[in-house]
N, C-alpha and C. Protein backbone atom coordinates (compact mmCIF):
# COMPACT_ATOMS: atom_id res chain seq x y z
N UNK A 1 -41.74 10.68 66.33
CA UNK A 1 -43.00 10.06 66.66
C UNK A 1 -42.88 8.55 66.44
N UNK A 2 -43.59 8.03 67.17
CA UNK A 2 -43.81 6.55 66.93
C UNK A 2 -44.96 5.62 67.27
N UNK A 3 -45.27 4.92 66.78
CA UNK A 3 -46.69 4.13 66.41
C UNK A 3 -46.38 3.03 65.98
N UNK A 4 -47.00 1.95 66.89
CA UNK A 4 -47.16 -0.03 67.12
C UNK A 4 -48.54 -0.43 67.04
N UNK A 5 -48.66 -1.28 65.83
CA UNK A 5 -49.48 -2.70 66.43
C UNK A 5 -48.91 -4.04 66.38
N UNK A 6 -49.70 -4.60 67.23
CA UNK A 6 -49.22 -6.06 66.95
C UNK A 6 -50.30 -6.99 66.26
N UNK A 7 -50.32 -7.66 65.05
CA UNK A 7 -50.90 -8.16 64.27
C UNK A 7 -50.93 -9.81 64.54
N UNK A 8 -52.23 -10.85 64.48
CA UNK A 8 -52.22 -12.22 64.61
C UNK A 8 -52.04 -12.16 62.75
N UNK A 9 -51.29 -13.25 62.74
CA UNK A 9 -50.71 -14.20 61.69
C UNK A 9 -51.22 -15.49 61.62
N UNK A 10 -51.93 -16.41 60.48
CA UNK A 10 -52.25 -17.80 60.86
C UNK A 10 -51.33 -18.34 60.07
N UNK A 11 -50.70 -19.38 60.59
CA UNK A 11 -49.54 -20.08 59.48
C UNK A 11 -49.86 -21.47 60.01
N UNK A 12 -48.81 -22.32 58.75
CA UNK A 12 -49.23 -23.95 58.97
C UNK A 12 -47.80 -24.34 59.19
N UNK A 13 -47.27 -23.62 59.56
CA UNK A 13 -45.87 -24.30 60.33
C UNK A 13 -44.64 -25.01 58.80
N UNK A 14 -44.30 -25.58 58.99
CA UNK A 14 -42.81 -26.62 58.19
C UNK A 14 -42.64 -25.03 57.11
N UNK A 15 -42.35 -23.73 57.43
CA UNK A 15 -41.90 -22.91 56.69
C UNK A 15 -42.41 -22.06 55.90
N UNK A 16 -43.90 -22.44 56.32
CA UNK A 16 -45.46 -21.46 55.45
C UNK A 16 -44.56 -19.89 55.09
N UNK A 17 -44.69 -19.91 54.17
CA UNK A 17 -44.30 -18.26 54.25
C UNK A 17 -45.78 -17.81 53.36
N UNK A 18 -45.85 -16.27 54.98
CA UNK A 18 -47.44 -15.64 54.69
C UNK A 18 -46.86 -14.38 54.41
N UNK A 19 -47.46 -13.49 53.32
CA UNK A 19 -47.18 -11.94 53.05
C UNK A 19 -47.66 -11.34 53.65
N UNK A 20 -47.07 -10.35 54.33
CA UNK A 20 -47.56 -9.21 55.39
C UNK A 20 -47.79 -7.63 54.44
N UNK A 21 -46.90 -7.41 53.45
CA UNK A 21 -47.11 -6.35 52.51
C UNK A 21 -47.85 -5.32 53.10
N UNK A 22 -49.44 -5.75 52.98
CA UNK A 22 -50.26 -4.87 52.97
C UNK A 22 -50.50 -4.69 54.28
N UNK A 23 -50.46 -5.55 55.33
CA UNK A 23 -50.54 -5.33 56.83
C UNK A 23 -49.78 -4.02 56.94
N UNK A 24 -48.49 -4.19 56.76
CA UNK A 24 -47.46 -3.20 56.86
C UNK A 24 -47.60 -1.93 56.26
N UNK A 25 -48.06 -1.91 54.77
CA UNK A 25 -48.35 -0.44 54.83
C UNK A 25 -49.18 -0.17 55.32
N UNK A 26 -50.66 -0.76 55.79
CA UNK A 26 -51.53 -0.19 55.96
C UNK A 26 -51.32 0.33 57.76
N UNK A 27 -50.01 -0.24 58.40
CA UNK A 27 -50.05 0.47 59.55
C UNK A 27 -49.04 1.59 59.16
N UNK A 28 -48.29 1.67 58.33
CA UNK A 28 -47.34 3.06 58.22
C UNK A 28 -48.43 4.09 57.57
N UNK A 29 -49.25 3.97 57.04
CA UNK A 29 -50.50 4.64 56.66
C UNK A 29 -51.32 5.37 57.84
N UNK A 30 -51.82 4.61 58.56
CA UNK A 30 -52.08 4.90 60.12
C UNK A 30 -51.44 5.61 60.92
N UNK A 31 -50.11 5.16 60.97
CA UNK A 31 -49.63 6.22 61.51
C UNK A 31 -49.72 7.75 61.69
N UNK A 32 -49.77 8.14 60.27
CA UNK A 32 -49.16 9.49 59.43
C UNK A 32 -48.03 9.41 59.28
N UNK A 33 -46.92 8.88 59.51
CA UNK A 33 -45.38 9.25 59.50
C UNK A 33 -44.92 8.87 58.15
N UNK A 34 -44.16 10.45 57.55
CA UNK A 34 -44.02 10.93 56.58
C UNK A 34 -42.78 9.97 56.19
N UNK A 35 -41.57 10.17 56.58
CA UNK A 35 -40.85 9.79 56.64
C UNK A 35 -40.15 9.60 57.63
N UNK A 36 -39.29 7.99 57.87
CA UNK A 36 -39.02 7.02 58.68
C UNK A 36 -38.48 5.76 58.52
N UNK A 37 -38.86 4.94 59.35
CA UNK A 37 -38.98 3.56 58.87
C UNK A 37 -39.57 2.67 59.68
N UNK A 38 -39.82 1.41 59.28
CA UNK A 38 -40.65 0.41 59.93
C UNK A 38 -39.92 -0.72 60.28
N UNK A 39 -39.72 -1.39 61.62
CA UNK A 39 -39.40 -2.19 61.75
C UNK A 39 -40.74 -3.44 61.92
N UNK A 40 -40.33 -4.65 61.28
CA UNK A 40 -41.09 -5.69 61.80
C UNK A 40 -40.73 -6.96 61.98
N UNK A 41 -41.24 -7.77 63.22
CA UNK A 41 -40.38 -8.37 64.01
C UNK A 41 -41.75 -9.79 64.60
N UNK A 42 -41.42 -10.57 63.92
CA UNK A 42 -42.05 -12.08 64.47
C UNK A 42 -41.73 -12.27 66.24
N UNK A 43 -42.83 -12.50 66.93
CA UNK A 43 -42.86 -12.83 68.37
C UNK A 43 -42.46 -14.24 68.46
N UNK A 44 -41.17 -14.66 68.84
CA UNK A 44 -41.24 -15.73 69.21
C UNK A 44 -39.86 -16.86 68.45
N UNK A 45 -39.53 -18.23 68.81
CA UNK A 45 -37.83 -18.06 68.51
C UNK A 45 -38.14 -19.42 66.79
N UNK A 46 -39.45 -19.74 66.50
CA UNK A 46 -39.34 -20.41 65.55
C UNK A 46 -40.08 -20.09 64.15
N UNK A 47 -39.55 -18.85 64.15
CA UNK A 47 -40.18 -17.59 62.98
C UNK A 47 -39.35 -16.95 62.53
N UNK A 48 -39.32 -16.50 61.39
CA UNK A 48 -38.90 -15.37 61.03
C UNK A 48 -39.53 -14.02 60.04
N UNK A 49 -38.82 -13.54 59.86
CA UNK A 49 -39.68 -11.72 58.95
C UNK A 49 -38.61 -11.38 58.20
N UNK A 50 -38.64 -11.44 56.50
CA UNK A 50 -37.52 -11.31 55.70
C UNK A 50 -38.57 -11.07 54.43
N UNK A 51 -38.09 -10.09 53.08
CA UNK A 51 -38.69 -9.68 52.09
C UNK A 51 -38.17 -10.90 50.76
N UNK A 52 -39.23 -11.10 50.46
CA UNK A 52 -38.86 -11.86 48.59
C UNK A 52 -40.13 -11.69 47.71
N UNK A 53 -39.41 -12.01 46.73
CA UNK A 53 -40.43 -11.44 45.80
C UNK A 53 -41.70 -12.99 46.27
N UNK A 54 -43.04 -12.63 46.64
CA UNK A 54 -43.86 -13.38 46.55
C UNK A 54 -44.38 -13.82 45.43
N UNK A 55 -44.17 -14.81 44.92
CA UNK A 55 -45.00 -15.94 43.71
C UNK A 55 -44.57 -16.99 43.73
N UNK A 56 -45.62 -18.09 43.43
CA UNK A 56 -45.34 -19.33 44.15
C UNK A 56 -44.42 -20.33 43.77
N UNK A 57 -43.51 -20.17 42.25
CA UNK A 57 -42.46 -20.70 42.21
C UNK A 57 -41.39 -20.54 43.23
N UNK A 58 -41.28 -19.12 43.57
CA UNK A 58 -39.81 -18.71 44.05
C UNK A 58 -40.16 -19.24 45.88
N UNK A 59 -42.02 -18.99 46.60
CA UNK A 59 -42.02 -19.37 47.53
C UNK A 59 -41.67 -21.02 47.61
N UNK A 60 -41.39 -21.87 47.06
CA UNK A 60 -41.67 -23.26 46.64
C UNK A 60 -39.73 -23.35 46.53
N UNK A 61 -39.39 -22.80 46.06
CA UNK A 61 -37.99 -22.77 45.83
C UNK A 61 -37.73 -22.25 47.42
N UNK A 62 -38.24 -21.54 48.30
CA UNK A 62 -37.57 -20.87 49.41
C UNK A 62 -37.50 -22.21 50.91
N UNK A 63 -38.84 -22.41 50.15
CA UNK A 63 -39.08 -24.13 51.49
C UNK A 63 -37.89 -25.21 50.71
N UNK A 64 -37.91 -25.35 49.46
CA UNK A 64 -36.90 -26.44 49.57
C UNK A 64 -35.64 -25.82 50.05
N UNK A 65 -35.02 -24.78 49.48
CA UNK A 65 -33.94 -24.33 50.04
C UNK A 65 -33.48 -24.29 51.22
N UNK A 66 -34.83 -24.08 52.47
CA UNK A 66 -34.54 -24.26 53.83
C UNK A 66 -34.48 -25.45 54.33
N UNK A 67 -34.57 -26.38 53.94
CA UNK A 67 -34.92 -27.68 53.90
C UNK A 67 -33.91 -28.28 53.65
N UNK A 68 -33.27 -28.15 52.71
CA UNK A 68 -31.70 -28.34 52.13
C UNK A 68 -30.77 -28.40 53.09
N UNK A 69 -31.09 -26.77 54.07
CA UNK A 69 -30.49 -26.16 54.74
C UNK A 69 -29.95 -26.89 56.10
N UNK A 70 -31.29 -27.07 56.39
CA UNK A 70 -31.68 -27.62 57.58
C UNK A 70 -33.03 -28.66 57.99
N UNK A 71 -32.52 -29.88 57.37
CA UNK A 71 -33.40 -30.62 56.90
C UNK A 71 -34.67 -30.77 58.40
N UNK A 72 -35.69 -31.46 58.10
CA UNK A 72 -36.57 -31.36 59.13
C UNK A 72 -36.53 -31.85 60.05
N UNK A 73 -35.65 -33.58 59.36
CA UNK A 73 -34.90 -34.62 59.80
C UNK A 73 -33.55 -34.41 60.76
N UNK A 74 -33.28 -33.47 60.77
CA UNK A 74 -32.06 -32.96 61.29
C UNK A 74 -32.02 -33.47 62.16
N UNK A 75 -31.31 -34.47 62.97
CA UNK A 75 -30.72 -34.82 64.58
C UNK A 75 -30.17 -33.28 65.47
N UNK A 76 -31.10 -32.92 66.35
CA UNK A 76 -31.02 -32.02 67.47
C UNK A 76 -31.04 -32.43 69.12
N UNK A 77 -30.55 -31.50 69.61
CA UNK A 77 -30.11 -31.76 71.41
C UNK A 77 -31.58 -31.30 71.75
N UNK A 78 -31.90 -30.23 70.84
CA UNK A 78 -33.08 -29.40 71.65
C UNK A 78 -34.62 -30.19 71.33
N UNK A 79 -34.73 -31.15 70.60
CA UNK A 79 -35.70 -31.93 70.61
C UNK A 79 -35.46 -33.13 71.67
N UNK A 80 -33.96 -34.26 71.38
CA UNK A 80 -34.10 -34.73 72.52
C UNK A 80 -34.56 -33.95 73.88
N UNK A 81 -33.97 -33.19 74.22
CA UNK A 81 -34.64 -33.29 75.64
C UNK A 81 -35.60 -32.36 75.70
N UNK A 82 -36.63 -31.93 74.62
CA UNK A 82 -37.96 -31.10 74.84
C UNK A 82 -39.14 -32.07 74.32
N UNK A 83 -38.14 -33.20 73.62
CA UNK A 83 -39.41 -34.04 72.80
C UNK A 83 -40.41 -33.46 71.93
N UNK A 84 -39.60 -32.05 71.07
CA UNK A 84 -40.98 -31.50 70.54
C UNK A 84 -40.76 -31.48 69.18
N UNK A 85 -39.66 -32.49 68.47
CA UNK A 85 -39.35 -32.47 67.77
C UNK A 85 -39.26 -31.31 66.39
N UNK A 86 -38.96 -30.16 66.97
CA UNK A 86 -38.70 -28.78 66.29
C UNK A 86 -37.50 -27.61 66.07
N UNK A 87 -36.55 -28.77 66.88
CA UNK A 87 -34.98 -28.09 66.67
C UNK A 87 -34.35 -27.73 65.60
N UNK A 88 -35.30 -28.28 64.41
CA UNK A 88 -34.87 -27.57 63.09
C UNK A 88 -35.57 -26.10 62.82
N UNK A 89 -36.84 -25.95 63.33
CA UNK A 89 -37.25 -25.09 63.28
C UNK A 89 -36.63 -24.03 64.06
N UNK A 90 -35.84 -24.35 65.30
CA UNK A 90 -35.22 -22.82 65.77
C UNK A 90 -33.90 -22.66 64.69
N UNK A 91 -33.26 -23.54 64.47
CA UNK A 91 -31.96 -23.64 63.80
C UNK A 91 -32.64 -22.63 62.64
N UNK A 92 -33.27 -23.35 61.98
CA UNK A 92 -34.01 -22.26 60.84
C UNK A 92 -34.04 -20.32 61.00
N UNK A 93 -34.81 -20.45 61.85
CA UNK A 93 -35.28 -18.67 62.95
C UNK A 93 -34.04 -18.16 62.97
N UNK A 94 -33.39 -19.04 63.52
CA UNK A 94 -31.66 -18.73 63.79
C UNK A 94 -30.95 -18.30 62.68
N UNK A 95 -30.91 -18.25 61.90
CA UNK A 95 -30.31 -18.17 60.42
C UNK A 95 -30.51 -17.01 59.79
N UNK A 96 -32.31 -16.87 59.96
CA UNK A 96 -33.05 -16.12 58.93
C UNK A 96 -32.81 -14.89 60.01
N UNK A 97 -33.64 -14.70 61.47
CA UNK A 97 -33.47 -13.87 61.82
C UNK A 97 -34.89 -13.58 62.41
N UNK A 98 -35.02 -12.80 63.05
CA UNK A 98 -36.83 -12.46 63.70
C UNK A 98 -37.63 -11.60 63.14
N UNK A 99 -36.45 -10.44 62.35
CA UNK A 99 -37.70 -9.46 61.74
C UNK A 99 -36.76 -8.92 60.88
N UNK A 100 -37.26 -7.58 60.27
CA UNK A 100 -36.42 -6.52 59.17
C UNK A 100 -37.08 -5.29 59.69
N UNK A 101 -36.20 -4.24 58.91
CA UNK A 101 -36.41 -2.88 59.02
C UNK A 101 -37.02 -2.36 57.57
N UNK A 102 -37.63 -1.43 57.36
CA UNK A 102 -37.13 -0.85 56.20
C UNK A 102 -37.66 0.52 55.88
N UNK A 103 -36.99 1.36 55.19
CA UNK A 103 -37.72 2.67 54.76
C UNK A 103 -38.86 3.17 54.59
N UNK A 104 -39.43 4.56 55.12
CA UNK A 104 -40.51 4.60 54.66
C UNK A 104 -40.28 6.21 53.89
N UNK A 105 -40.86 6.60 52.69
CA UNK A 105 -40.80 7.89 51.97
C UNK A 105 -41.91 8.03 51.50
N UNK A 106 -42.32 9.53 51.52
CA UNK A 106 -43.43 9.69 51.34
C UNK A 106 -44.56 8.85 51.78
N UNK A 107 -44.49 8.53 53.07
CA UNK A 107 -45.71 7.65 53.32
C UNK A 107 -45.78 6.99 53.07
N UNK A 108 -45.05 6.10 51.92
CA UNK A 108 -44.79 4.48 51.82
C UNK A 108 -43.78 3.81 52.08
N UNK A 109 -44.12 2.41 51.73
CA UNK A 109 -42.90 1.54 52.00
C UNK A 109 -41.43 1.64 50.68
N UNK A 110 -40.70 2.32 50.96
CA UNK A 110 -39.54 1.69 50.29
C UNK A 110 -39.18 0.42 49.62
N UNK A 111 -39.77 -0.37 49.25
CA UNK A 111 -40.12 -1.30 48.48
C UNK A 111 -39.43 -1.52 47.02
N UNK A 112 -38.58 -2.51 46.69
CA UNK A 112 -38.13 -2.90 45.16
C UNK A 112 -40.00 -3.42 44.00
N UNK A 113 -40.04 -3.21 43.29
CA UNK A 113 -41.44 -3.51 42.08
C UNK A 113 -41.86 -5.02 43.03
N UNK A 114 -40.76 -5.96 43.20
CA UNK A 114 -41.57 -6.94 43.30
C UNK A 114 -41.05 -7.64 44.84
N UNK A 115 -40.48 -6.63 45.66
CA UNK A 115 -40.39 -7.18 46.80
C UNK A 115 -41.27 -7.24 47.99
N UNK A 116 -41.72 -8.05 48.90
CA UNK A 116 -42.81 -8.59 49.65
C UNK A 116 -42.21 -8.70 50.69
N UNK A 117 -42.81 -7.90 52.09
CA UNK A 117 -42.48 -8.73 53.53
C UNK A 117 -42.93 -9.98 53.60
N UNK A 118 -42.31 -10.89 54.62
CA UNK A 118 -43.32 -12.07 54.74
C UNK A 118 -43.14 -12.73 56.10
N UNK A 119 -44.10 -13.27 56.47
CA UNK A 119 -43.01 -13.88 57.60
C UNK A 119 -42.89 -15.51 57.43
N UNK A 120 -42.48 -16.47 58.05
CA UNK A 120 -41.78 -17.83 57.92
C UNK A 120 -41.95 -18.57 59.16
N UNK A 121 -43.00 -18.87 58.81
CA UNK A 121 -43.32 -20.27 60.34
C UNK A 121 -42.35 -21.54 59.97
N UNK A 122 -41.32 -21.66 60.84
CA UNK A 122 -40.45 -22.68 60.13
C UNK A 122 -40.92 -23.84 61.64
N UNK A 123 -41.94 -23.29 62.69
CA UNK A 123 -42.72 -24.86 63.82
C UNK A 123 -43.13 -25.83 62.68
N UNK A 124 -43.73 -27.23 63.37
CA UNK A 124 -43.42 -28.43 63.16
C UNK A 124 -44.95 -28.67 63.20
N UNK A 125 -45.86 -27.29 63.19
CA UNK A 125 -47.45 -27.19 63.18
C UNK A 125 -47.91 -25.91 62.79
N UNK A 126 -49.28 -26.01 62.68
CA UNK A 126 -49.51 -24.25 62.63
C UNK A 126 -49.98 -23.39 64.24
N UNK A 127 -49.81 -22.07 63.96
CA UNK A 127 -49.82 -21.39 65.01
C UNK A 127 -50.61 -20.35 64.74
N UNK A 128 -50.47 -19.31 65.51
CA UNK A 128 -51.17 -18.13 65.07
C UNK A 128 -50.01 -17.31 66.45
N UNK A 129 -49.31 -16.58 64.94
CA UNK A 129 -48.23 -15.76 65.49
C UNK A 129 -48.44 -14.53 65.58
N UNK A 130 -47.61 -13.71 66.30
CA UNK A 130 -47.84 -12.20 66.53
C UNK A 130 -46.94 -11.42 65.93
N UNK A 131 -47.07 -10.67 65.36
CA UNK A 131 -46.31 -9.99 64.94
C UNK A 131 -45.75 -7.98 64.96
N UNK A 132 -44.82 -7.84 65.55
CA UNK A 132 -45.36 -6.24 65.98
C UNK A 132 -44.73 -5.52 64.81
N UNK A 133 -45.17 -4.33 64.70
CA UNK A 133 -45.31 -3.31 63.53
C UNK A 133 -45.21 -2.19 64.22
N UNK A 134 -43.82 -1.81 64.25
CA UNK A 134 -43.27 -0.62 64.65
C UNK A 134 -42.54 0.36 63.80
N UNK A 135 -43.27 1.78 63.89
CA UNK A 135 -42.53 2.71 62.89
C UNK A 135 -42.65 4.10 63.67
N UNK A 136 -41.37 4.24 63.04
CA UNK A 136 -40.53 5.63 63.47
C UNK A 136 -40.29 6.61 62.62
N UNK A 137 -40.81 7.89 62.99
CA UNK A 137 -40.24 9.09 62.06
C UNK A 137 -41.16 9.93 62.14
N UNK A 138 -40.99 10.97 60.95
CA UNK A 138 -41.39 12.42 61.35
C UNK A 138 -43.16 12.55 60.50
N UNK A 139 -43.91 13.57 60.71
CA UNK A 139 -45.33 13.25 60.61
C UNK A 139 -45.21 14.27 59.48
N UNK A 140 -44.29 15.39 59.16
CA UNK A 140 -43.99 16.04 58.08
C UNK A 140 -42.68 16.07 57.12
């Protein structure tokens, strides 16, 4: 069996990371599916969907780190000629990735105590992203 929504996200862009957690179980909940798993997957190429523990030291540590990474400043081809000055932001997406998978048992998420989906507006503004919520598996 299988069961999708696609969820709006509001983010402020330079790397906002927003927790989806509860979005997510509450559609593997919906579903019924017993056991499975959930994939979830950011629409679009200057985002990403990756788990950390949410609290605001370690989120604060995750923006400088990307930043480090791939500074904002970064000299890109894909801003010269789009002028949208956000080629760090795909470089970013690029790295991290668009979405994750992960277990579901007994009707929940497979989850470590303090691990969090989230997703990662690494645009150069805010948006309001989509995000789909797809899960697979059996209803018993």
């Amino acid at each position: 069996m299988t069961y999708g929504i696609t969820v709006s996200i509001q983010t402020q862009g330079f790397s906002d990371i927003v927790n989806i957690t509860k979005q997510v179980q509450t559609t593997v909940t919906e579903s019924a599916i017993i056991n499975g798993i959930v994939s979830v997957t950011v629409i679009g190429s200057t985002a990403s969907v990756t788990t950390i523990e949410y609290e605001p030291a370690l989120v604060i540590d995750m923006k400088e780190l990307l930043n480090n990474l791939v500074p904002e400043t970064i000299k890109s081809r894909h801003s010269e000629t789009w002028g949208d000055d956000n080629g760090f932001s795909h470089m970013r997406a690029t790295l991290m990735g668009p979405g994750t998978t992960l277990p579901i048992e007994h009707g929940k998420l497979l989850t470590g105590t303090w691990q969090q989906i989230v997703v990662i507006d690494h645009d150069n503004r805010p948006r309001n992203r989509q995000v789909r919520i797809q899960v697979v598996g059996t209803t018993d």
